[in-house]
Protein backbone atom coordinates (compact mmCIF):
# COMPACT_ATOMS: atom_id res chain seq x y z
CA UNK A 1 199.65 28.14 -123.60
CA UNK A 2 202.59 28.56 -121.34
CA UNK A 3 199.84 29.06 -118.84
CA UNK A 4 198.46 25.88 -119.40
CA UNK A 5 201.24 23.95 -119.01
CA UNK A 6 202.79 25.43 -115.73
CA UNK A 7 199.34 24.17 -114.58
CA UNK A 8 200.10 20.55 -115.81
CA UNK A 9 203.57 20.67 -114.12
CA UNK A 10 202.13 21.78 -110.89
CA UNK A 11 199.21 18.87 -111.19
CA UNK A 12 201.56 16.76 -112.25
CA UNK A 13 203.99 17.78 -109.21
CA UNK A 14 200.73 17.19 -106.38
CA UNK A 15 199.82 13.87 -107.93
CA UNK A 16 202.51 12.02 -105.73
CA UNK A 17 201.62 14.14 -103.11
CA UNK A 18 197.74 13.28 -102.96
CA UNK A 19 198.79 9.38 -103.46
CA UNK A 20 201.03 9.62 -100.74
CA UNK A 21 199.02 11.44 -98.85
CA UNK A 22 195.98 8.59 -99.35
CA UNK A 23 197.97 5.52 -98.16
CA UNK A 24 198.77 7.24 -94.53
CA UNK A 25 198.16 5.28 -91.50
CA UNK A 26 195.08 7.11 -89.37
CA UNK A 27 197.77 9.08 -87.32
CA UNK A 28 198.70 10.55 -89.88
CA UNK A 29 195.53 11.81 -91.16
CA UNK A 30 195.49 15.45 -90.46
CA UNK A 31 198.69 15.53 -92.19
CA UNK A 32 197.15 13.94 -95.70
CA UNK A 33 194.23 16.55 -94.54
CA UNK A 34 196.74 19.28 -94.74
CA UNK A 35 198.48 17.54 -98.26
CA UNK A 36 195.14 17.70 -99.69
CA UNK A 37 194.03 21.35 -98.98
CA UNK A 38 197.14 22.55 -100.15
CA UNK A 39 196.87 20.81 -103.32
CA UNK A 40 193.35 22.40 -103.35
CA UNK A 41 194.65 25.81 -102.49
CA UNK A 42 197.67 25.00 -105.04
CA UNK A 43 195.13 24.24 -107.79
CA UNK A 44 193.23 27.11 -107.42
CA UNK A 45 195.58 29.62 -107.27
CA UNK A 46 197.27 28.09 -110.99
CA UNK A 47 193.31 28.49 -111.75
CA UNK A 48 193.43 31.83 -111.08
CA UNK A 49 197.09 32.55 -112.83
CA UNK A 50 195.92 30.76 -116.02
CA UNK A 51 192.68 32.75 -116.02
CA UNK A 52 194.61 36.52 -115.58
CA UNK A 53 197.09 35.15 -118.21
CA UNK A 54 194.38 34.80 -120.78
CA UNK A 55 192.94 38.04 -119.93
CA UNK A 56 196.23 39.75 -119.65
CA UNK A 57 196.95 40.67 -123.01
CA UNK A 58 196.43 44.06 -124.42
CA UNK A 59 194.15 42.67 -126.85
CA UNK A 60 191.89 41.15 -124.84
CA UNK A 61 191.96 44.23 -122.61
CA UNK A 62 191.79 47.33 -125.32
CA UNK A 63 187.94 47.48 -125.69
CA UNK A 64 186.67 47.27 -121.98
CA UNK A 65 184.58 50.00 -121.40
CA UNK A 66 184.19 52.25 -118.71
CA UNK A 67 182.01 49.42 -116.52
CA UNK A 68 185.11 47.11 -116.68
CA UNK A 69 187.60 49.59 -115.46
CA UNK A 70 189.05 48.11 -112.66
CA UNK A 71 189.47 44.77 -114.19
CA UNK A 72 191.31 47.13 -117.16
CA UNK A 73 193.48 49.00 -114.60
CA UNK A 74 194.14 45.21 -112.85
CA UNK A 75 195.38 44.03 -115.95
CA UNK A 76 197.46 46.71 -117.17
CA UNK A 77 199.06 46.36 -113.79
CA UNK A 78 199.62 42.52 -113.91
CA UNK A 79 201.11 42.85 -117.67
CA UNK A 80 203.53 45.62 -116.16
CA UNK A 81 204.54 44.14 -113.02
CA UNK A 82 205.50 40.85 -115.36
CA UNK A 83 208.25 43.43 -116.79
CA UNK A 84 209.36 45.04 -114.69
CA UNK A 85 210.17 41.66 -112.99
CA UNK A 86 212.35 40.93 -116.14
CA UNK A 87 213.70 43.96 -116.22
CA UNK A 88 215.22 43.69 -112.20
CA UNK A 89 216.69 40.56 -113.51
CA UNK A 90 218.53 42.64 -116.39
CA UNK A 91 219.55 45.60 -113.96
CA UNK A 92 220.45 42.47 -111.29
CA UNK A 93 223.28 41.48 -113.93
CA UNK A 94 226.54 43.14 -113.12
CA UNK A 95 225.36 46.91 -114.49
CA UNK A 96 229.28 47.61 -115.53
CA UNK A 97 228.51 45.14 -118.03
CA UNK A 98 225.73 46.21 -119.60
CA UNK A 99 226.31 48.16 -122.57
CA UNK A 100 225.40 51.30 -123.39
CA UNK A 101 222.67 50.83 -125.28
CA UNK A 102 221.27 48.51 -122.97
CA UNK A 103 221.67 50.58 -120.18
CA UNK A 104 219.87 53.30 -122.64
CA UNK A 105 217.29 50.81 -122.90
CA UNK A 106 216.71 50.28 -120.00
CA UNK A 107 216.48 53.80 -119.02
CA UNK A 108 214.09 54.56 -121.79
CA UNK A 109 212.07 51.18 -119.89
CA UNK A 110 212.16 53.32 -117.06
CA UNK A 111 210.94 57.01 -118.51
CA UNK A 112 208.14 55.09 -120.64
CA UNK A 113 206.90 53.43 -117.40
CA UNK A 114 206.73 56.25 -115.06
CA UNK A 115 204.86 58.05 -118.07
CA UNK A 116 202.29 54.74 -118.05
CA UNK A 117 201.83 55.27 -114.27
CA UNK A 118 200.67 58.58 -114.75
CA UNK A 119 198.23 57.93 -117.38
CA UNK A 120 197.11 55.28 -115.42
CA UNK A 121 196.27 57.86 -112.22
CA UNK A 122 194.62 59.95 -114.96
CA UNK A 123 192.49 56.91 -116.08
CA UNK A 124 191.38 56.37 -112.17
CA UNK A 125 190.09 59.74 -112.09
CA UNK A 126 188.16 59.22 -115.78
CA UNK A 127 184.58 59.51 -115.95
CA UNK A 128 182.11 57.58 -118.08
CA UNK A 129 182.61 60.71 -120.51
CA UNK A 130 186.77 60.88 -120.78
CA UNK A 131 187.32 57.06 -120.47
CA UNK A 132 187.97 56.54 -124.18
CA UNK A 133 190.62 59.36 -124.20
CA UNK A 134 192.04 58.11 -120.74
CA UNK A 135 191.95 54.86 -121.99
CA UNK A 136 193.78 56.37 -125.65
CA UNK A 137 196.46 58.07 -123.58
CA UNK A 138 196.92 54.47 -121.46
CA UNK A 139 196.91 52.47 -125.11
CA UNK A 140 199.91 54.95 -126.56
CA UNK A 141 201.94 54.81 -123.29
CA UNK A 142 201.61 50.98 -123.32
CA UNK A 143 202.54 50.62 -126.33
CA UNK A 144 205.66 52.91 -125.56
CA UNK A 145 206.41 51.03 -122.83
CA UNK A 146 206.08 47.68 -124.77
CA UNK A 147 208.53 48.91 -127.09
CA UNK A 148 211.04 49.66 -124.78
CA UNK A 149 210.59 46.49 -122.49
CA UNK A 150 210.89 44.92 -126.02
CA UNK A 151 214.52 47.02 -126.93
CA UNK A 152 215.87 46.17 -123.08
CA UNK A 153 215.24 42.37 -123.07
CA UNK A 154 216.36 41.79 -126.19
């Protein structure tokens, strides 16, 4: 949903842009050129942000089987690069002010995610036969992880 409407925002941003663009003398038309095919480039890269924020959810994710694992490990990797973005912008805030137990939080953040990149290595090297365990060991350090994001951002 948020998706959705970061999408509006940005069409809503280019409009102008493309009616601008339109009503330029003929000197200026490689520059409306340009306007345009950034829009275009600008449209379809929201395309493609909406689309991997639908599919990034564990939910949506938890059942792929072995044939979809690289769109599972691109995911996974999406979802976890969203927090640790958030979780820069907590360690970015003066760390003598963070309590304790956020700074514990964070920390655990930290342990749980290195744990998540190792069973993520392990799920590379899975086979057809251990995917459903690699992919088990993945779902309980995710979920670990998720809990922890969830205790530092809060």
């Amino acid at each position: 949903m948020k998706s959705s409407r970061t999408l509006l925002y940005l069409l809503s941003a280019i409009g102008p842009t493309l009616l601008i663009g339109t009503g330029c003398s003929k000197s200026d038309t490689s520059s409306a050129s340009t306007a345009v095919q950034d829009a275009k480039t600008a449209v379809t890269n929201a395309a493609v942000d909406v689309k991997n924020a639908a599919v990034d959810a564990w939910d949506n994710i938890r059942d792929y089987t072995y044939d979809k694992r690289v769109d599972f490990s691109a995911s996974i990797d999406r979802m976890d690069k969203k927090m640790d973005d958030k979780i820069a912008e907590e360690k970015a805030q003066a760390p003598d002010t963070l309590s304790k137990d956020k700074q514990a939080a964070i920390k655990d953040y930290d342990d749980a995610r290195a744990d998540l990149k190792a069973k993520l290595a392990d799920l590379g090297n899975a086979t057809a036969d251990t995917w459903a365990d690699a992919k088990a060991k993945v779902s309980e350090a995710w979920q670990r992880v998720k809990a922890d994001y969830d205790k530092a951002t809060s």
